[in-house]
Protein backbone atom coordinates (compact mmCIF):
# COMPACT_ATOMS: atom_id res chain seq x y z
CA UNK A 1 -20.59 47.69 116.11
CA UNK A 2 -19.45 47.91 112.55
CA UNK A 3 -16.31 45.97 113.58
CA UNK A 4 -18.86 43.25 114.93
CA UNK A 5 -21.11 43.34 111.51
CA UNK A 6 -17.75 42.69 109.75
CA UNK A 7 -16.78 39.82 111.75
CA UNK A 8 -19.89 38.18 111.63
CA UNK A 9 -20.21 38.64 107.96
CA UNK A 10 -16.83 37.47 107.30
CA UNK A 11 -17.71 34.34 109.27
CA UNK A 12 -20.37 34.04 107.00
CA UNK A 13 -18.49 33.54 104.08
CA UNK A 14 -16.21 30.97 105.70
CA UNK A 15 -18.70 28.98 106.73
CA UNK A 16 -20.17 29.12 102.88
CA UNK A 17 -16.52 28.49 101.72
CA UNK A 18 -16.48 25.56 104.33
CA UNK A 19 -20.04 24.31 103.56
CA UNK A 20 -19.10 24.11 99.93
CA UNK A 21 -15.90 22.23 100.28
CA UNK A 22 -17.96 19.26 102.48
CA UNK A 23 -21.01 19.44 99.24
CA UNK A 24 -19.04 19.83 95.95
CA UNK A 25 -15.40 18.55 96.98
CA UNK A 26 -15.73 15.88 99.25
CA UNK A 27 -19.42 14.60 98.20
CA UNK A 28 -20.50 12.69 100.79
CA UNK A 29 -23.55 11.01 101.22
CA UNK A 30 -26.55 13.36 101.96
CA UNK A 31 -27.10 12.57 105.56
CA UNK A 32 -23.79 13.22 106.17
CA UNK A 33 -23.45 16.12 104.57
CA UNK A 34 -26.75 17.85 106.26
CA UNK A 35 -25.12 16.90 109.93
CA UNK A 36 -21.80 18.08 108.71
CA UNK A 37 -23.47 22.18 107.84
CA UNK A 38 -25.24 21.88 111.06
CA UNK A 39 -22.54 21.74 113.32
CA UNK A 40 -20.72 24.51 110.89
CA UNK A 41 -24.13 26.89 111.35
CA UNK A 42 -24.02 25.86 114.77
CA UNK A 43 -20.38 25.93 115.94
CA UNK A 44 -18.59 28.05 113.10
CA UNK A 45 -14.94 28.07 112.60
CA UNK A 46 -14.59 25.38 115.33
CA UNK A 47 -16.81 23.19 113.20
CA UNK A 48 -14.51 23.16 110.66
CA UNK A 49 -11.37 22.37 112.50
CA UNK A 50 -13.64 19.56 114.25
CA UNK A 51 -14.20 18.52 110.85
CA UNK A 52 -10.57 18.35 110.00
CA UNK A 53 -10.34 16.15 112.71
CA UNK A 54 -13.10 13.95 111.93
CA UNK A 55 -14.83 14.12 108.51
CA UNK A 56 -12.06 14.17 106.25
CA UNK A 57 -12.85 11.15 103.02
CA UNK A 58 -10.65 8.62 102.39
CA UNK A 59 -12.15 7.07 98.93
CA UNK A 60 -10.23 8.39 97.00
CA UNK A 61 -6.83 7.11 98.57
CA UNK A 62 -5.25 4.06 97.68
CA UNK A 63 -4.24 2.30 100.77
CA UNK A 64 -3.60 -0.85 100.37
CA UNK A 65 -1.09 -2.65 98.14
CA UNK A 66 -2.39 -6.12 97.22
CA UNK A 67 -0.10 -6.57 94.15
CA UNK A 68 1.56 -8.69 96.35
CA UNK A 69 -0.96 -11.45 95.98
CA UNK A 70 -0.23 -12.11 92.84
CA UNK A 71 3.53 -13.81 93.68
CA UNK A 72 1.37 -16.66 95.71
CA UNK A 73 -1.46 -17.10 93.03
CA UNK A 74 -4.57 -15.61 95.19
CA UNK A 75 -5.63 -13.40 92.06
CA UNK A 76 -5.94 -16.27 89.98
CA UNK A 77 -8.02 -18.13 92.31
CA UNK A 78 -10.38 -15.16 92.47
CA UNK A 79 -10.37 -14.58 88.98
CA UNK A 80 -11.01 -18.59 88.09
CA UNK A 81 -13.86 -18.46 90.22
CA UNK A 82 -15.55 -15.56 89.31
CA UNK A 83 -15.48 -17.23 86.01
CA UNK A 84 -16.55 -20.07 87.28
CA UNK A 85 -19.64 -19.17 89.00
CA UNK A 86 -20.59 -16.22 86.74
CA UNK A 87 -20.95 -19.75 83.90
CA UNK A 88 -22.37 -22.03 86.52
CA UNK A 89 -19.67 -24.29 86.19
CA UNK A 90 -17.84 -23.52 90.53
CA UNK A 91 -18.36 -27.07 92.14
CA UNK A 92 -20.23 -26.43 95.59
CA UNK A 93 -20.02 -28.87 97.97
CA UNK A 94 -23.40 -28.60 99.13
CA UNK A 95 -26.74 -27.06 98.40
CA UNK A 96 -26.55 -24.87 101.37
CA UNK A 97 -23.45 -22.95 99.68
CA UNK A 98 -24.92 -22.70 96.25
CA UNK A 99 -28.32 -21.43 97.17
CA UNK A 100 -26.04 -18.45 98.12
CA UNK A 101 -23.72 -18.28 94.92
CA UNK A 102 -25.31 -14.58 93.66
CA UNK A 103 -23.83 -13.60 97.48
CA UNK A 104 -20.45 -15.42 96.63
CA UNK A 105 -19.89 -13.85 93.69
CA UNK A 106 -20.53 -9.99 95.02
CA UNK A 107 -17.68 -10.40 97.34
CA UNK A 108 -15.74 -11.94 94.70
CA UNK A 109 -16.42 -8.77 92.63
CA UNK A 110 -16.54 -6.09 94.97
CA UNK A 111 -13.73 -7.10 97.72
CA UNK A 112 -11.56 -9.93 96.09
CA UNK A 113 -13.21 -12.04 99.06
CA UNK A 114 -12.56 -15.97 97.65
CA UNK A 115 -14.48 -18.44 98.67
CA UNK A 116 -12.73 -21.04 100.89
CA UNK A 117 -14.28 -24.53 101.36
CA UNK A 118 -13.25 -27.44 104.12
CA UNK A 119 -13.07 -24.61 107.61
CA UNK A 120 -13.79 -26.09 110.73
CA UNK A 121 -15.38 -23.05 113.27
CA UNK A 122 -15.29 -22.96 116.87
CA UNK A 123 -16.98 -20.27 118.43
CA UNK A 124 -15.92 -18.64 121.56
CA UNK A 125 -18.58 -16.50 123.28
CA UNK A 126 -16.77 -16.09 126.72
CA UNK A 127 -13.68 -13.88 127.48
CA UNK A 128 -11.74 -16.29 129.69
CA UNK A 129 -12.08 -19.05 127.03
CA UNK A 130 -11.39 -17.17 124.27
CA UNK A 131 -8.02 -15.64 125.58
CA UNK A 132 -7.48 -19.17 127.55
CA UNK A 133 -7.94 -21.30 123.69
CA UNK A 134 -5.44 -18.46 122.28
CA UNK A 135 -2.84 -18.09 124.97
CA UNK A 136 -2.57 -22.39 124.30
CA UNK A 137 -2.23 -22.10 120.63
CA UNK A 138 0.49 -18.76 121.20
CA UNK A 139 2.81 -21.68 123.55
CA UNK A 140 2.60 -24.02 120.76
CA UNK A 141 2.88 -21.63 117.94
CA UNK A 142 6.36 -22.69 115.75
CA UNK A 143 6.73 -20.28 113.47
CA UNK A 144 4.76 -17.40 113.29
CA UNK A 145 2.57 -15.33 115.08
CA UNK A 146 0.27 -12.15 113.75
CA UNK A 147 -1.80 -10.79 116.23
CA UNK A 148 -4.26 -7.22 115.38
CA UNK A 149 -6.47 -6.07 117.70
CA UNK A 150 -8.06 -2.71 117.80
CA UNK A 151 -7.72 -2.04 121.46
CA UNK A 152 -4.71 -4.06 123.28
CA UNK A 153 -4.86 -2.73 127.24
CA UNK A 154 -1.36 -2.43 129.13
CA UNK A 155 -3.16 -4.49 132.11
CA UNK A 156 -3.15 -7.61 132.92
CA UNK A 157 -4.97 -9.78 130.03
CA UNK A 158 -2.81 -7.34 127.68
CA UNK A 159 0.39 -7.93 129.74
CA UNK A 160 0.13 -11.72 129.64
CA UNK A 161 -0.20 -11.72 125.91
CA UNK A 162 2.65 -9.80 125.56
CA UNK A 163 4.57 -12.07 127.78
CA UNK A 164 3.34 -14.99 126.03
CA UNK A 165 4.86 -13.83 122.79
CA UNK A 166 8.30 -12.66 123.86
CA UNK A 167 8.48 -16.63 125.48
CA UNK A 168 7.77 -17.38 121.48
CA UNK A 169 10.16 -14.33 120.11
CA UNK A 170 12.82 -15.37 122.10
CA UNK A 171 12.93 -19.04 120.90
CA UNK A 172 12.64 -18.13 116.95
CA UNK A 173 9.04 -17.36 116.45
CA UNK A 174 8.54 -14.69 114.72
CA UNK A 175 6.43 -12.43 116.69
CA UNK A 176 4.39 -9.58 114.58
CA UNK A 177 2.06 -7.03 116.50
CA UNK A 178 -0.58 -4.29 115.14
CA UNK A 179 -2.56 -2.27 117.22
CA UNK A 180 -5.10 1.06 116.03
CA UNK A 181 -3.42 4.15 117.81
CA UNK A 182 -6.76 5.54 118.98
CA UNK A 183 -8.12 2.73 120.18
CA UNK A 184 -4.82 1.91 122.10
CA UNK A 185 -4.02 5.34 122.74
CA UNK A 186 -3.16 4.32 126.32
CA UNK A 187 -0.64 1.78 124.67
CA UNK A 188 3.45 2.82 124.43
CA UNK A 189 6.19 1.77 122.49
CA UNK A 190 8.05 0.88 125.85
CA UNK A 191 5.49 -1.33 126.57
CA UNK A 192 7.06 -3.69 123.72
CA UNK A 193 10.84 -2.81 124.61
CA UNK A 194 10.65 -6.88 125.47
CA UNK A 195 9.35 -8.00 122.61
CA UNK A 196 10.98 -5.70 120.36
CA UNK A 197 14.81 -6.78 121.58
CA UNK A 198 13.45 -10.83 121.30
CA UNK A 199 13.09 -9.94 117.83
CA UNK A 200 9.33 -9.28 117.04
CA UNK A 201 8.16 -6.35 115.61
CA UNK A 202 5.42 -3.89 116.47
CA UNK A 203 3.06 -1.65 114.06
CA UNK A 204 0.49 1.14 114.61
CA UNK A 205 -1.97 2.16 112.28
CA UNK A 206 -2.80 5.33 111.14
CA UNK A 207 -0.05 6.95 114.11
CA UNK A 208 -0.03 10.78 115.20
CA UNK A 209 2.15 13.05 112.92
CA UNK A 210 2.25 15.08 116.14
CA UNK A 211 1.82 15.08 119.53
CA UNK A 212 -1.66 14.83 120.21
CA UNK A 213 -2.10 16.21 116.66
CA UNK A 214 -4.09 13.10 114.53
CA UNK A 215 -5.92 14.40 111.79
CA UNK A 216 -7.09 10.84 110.92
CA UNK A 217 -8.60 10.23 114.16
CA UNK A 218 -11.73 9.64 112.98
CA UNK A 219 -10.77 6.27 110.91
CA UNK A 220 -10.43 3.53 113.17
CA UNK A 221 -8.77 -0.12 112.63
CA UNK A 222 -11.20 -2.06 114.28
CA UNK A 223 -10.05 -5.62 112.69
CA UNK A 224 -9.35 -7.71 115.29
CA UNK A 225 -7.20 -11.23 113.91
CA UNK A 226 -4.80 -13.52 115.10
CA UNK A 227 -3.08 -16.26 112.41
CA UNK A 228 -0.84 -18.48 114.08
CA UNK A 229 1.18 -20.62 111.42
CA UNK A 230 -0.88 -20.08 108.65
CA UNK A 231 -2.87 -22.61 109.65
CA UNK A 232 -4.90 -21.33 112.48
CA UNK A 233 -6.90 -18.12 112.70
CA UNK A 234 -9.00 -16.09 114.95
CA UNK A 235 -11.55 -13.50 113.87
CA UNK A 236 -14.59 -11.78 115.82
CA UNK A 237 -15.19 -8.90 118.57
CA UNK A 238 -13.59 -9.25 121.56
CA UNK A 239 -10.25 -6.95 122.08
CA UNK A 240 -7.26 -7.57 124.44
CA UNK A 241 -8.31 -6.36 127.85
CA UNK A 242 -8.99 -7.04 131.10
CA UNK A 243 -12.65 -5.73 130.78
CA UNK A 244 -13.28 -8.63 128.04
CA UNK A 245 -12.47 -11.09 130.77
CA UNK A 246 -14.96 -9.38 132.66
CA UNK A 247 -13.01 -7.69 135.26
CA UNK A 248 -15.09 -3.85 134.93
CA UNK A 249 -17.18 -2.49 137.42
CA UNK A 250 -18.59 -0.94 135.10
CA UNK A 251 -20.15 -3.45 132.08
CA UNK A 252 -19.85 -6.77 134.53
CA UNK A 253 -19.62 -9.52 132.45
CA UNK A 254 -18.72 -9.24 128.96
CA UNK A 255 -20.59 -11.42 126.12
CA UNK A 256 -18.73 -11.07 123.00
CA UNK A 257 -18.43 -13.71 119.89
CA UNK A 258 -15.40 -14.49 118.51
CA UNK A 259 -14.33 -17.11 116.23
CA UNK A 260 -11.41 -19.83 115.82
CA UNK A 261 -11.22 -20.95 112.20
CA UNK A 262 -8.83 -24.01 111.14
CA UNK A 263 -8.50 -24.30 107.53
CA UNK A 264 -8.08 -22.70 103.87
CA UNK A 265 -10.06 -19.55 105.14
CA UNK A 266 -6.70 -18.56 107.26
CA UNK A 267 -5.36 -17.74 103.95
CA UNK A 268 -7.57 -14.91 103.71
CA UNK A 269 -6.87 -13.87 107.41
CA UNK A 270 -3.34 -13.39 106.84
CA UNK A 271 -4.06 -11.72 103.73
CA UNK A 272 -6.16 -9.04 105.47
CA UNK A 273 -3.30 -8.94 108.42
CA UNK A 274 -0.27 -8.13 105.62
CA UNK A 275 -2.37 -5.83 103.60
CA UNK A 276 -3.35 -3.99 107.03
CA UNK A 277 0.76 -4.28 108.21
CA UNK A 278 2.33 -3.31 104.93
CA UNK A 279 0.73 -0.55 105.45
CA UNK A 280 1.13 0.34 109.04
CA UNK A 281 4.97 -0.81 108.97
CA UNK A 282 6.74 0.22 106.07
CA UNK A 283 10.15 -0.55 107.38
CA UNK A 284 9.15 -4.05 108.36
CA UNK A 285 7.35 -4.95 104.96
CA UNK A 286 5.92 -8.33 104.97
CA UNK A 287 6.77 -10.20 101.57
CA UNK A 288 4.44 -12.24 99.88
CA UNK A 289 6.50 -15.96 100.97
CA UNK A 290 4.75 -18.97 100.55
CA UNK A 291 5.53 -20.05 103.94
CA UNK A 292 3.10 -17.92 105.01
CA UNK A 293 0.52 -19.83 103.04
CA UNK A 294 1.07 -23.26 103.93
CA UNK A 295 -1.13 -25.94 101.94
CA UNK A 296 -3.73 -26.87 104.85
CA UNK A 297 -6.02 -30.12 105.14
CA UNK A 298 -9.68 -30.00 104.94
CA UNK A 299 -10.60 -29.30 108.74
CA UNK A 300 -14.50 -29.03 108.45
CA UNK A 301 -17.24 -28.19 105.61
CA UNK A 302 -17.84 -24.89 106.32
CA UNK A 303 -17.67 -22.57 103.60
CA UNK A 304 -16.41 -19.07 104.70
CA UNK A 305 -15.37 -15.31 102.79
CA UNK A 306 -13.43 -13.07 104.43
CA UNK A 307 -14.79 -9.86 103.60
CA UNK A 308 -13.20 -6.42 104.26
CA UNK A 309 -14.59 -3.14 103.90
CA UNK A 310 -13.29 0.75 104.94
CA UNK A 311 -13.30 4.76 104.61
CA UNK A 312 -10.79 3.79 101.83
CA UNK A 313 -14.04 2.18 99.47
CA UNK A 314 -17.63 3.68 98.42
CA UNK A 315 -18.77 -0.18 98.17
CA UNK A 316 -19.49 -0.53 101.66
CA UNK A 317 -19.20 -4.52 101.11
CA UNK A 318 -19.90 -5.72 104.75
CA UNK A 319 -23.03 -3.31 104.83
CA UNK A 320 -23.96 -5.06 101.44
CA UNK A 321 -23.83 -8.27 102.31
CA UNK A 322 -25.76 -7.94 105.76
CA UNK A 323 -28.60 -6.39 103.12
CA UNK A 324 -28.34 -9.62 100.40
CA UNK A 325 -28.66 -11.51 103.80
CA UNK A 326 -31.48 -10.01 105.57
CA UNK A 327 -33.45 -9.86 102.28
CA UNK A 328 -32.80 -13.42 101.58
CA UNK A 329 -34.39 -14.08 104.75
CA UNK A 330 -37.34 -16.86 104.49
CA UNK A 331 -38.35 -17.04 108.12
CA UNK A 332 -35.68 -15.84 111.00
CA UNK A 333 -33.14 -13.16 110.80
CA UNK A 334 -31.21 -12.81 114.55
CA UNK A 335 -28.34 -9.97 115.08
CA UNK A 336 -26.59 -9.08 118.27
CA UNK A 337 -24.86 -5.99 117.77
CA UNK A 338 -23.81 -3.25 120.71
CA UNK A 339 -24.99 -0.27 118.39
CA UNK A 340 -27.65 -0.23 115.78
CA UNK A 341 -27.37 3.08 113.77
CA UNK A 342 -28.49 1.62 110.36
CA UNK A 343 -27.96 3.71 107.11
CA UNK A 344 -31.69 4.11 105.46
CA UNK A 345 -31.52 1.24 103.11
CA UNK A 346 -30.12 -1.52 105.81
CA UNK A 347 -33.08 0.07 107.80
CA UNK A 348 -35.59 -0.36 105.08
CA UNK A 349 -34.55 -4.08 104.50
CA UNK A 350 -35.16 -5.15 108.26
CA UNK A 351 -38.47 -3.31 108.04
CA UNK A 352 -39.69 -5.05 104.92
CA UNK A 353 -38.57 -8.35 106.88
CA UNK A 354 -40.73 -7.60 109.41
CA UNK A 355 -43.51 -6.89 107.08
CA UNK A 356 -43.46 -9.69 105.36
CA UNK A 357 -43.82 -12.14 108.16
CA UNK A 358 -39.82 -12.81 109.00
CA UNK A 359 -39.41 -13.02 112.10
CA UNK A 360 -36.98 -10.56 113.03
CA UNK A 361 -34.87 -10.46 116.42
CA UNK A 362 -32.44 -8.01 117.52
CA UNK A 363 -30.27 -8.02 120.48
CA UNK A 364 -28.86 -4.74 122.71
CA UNK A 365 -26.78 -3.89 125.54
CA UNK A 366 -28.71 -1.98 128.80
CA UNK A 367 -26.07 0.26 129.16
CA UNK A 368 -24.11 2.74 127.40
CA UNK A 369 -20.48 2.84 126.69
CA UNK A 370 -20.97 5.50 124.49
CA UNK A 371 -24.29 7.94 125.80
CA UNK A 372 -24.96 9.41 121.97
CA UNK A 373 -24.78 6.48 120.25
CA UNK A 374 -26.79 4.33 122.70
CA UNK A 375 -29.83 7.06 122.46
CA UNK A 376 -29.23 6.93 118.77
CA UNK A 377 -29.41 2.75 119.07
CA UNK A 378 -33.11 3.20 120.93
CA UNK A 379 -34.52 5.22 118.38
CA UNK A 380 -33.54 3.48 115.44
CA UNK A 381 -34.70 0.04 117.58
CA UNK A 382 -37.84 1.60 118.28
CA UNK A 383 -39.02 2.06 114.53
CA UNK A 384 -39.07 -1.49 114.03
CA UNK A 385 -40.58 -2.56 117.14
CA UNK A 386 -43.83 -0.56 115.40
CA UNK A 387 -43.09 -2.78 112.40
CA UNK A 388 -43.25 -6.46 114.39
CA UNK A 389 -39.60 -7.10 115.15
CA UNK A 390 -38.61 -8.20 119.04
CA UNK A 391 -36.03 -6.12 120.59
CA UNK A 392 -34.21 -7.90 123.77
CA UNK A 393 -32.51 -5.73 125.82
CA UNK A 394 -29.26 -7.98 127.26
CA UNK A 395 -29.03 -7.47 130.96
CA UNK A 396 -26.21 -10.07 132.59
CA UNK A 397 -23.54 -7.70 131.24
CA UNK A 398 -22.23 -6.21 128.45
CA UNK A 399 -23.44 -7.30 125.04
CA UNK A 400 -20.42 -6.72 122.23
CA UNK A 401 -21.01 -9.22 119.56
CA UNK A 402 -21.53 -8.82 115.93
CA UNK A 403 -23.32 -11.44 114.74
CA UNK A 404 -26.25 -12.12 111.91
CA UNK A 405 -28.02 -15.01 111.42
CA UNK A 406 -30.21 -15.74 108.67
CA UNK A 407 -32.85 -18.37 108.62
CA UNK A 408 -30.43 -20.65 111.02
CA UNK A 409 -28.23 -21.64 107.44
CA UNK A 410 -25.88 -18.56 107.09
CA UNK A 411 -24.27 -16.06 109.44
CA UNK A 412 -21.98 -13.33 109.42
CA UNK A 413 -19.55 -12.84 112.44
CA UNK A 414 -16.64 -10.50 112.68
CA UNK A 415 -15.89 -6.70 113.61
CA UNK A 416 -18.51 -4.73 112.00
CA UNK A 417 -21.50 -3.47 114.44
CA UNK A 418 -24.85 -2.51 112.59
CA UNK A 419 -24.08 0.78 112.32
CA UNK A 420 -22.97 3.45 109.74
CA UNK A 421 -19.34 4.27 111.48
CA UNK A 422 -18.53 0.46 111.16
CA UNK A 423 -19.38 0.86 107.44
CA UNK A 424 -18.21 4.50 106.36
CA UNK A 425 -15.67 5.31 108.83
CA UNK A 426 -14.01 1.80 110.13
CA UNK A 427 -11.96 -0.15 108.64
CA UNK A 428 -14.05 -3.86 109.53
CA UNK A 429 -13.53 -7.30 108.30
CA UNK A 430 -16.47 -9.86 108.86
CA UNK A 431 -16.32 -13.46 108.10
CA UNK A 432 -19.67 -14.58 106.06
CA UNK A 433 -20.06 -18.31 106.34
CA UNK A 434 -22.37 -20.67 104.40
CA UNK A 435 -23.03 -23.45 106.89
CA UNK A 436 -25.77 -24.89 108.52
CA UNK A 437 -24.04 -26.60 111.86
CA UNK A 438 -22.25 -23.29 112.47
CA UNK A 439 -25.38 -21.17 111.89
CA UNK A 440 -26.94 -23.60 113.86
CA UNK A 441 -25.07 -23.22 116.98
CA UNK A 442 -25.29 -19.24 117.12
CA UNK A 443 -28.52 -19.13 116.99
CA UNK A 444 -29.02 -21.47 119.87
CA UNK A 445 -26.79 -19.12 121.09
CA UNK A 446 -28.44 -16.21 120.47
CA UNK A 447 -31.96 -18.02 121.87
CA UNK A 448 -29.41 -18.91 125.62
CA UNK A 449 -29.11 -15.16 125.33
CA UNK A 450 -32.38 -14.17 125.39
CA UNK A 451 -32.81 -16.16 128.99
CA UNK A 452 -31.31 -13.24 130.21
CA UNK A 453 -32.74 -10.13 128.38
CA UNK A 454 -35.91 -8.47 128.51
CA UNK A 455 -38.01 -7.36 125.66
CA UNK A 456 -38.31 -4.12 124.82
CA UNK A 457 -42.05 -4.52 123.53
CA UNK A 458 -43.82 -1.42 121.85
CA UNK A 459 -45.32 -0.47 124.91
CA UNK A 460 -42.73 0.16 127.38
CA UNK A 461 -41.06 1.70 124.23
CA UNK A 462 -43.64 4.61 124.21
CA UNK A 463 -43.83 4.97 127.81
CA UNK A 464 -40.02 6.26 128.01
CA UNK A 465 -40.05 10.21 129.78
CA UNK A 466 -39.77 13.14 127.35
CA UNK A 467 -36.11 13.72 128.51
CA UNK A 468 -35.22 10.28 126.82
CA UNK A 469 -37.32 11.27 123.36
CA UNK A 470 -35.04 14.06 123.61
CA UNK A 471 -31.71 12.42 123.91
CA UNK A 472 -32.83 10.07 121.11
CA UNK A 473 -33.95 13.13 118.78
CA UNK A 474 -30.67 14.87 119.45
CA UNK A 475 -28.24 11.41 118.75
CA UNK A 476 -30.28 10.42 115.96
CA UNK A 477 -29.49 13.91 114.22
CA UNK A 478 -26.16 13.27 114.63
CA UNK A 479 -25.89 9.63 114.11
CA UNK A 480 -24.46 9.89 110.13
CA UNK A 481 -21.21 11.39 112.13
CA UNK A 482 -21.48 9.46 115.28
């Protein structure tokens, strides 16, 4: 028995020890620092090497080397226009753009996003026409290829792909491939053996020191871009998969956005992909080269940033600029996102939208693909249906995009799902776009979507059985780690 009291006092102190390390050391935010003790109270000793695992913070590390940019002029450009629009002298092309400019210039600041002008956007909402358009512009790509995707499936989608660019390696494209290791953790290096002897070149992010052994587990590349040329670039949410062509039992069919940008904004796509593979591949280190910057003609008027945000900043700058937008708002504000886990303040900006006449629409799957953070999505849902806002619940499939539209005259598509793992623990990159046809069009799509959704209206909210308050109590406590 005294043995016992020992032990369990001596666990005590650990756990203090522990405790204090996640408070003083790492100083997170408070939410996650509250969920963080409770699973050491409630798990001890395991809860720390869980939190080894998972909860380890990254702000403080330097990551990415963008000196680089400096050989091919981008840091001027970002420079000359925060100069510019800081002394109202940046020429806007339009109205639209400049009613925006206090937006503009926080990227500028806070994520060296510049501000391209003259992109033409298509938007691709359906899997087989998405990987259809980009399996055409692989066959005629002529010099180049750079393809990231978080999740790339050794089936048959992922298969094809890899086909289709060891047809390009082999004839003197130059083939470059990054994948996240956890999200392709099925993925192997033979898999590539192909690719890799036609001459292209393969990087994982963030790979296991050890077998099975990943102690960064819990930071995910979740970027998903293509940049063919240097003049052609993809950005949005669908992965490389067979279930994104809507091939799993499971989800059914699979409604994701992604874009297809032509235009000066590719620049910044293949900026993100060699910051991201510079990083990943140190023995295949991508030089600065002009080629891969080609001068490009205007293609279209819209008006994009790039804007990237990770575990490696305390800015959150995707999360910011989805809270500029919604509090811009003047009448609509749509989003389609799989999870919503909003952080308090993007929470308290969608309520004050409500409550100030906005009207407010948000879009979520019926089904779970993860059970804790699909509880966690219908109680954070529910607090604003009390508010006003209209929750549809998306019922022909699987709903995956990211998309916010604000007042059908600026949107934000790209990786990053309204939730706090997309903007703590992910490394995201969202493209924010200042253009009224483009807006335009995804909200129409948005409103096609709704023909097959069903709103979740404040009444059958509170009708839900006690075992579901429960499930949503327990994933909302643990939603800052989720």
């Amino acid at each position: 028995m005294e043995i016992y009291s020992i032990l369990v006092a001596v666990m005590f102190i650990i756990n203090i020890l522990f405790a204090s390390i996640i408070i003083f050391i790492e100083r997170k935010d408070a939410s996650a620092t509250w969920a963080w003790i409770l699973i050491l109270f409630f798990i001890p000793f395991l809860g720390f090497i869980i939190y080894l695992f998972l909860g380890q913070n990254l702000t403080r590390k330097r990551l990415f080397d963008a000196e680089g940019t400096k050989k091919i002029g981008i840091d001027q450009v970002i420079a000359k226009q925060i100069d510019q629009i800081k002394h109202s002298e940046f020429q806007f092309d339009d109205t639209t753009t400049e009613k925006y400019k206090d937006l503009i210039y926080m990227h500028l600041i806070n994520n060296d996003a510049m501000l391209t002008k003259g992109n033409e956007v298509e938007i691709l909402v359906d899997g087989s026409k998405k990987f259809d358009t980009l399996l055409e512009d692989i066959r005629h790509a002529k010099n180049f290829i750079h393809i990231q995707y978080y999740i790339i499936k050794n089936d048959g989608l992922g298969k094809q792909i890899i086909q289709a660019l060891v047809e390009k390696a082999k004839k003197g494209v130059k083939v470059r491939v990054l994948y996240d290791e956890l999200g392709s953790r099925k993925l192997k290096r033979k898999d590539f053996v192909d690719l890799i002897a036609a001459g292209g070149e393969v990087g994982v992010f963030f790979p296991s020191k050890l077998a099975w052994i990943n102690l960064r587990l819990n930071y995910r590349n979740h970027r998903k871009l293509v940049n063919v040329d240097g003049y052609l670039g993809y950005i949005g949410g669908f992965n490389v998969g067979d279930e994104y062509l809507g091939l799993n039992k499971k989800f059914g069919y699979w409604r994701d956005t992604h874009l297809r940008i032509k235009g000066p904004a590719v620049d910044s796509i293949q900026k993100r992909f060699i910051l991201d593979w510079n990083h990943a591949s140190k023995h295949y280190y991508i030089n600065y080269d002009p080629h891969y910057f080609p001068q490009k003609p205007i293609q279209g008027k819209a008006a994009i940033q790039i804007v990237s945000s990770g575990p490696d900043s305390e800015r959150e700058q995707v999360k910011n600029g989805y809270i500029y937008m919604i509090m811009s708002a003047k009448e609509s504000i749509y989003i389609q996102t799989p999870y919503f886990i909003p952080d308090q303040s993007l929470l308290d900006a969608l309520r004050i939208a409500v409550l100030s006449g906005k009207d407010v629409r948000i879009m979520i799957p019926d089904r779970p693909d993860h059970p804790f953070v699909y509880w966690a999505t219908l109680s954070h849902v529910g607090e604003l249906i009390k508010t006003g806002a209209k929750v549809y619940i998306y019922e022909k499939g699987f709903i995956h995009a990211k998309m916010l539209v604000v007042d059908r005259i600026i949107n934000s598509v790209g990786t990053a799902n309204i939730d706090m793992r997309s903007f703590k623990l992910n490394f995201e990159v969202n493209a924010f776009i200042y253009d009224v046809e483009t807006s335009e069009k995804l909200a129409q799509v948005f409103e096609k979507d709704m023909e097959f959704c069903t709103e979740l209206t404040q009444q059958k909210y509170e009708k839900r059985s006690k075992f579901i308050r429960f499930k949503e109590s327990i994933s909302r406590l643990l939603s800052p780690i989720l």
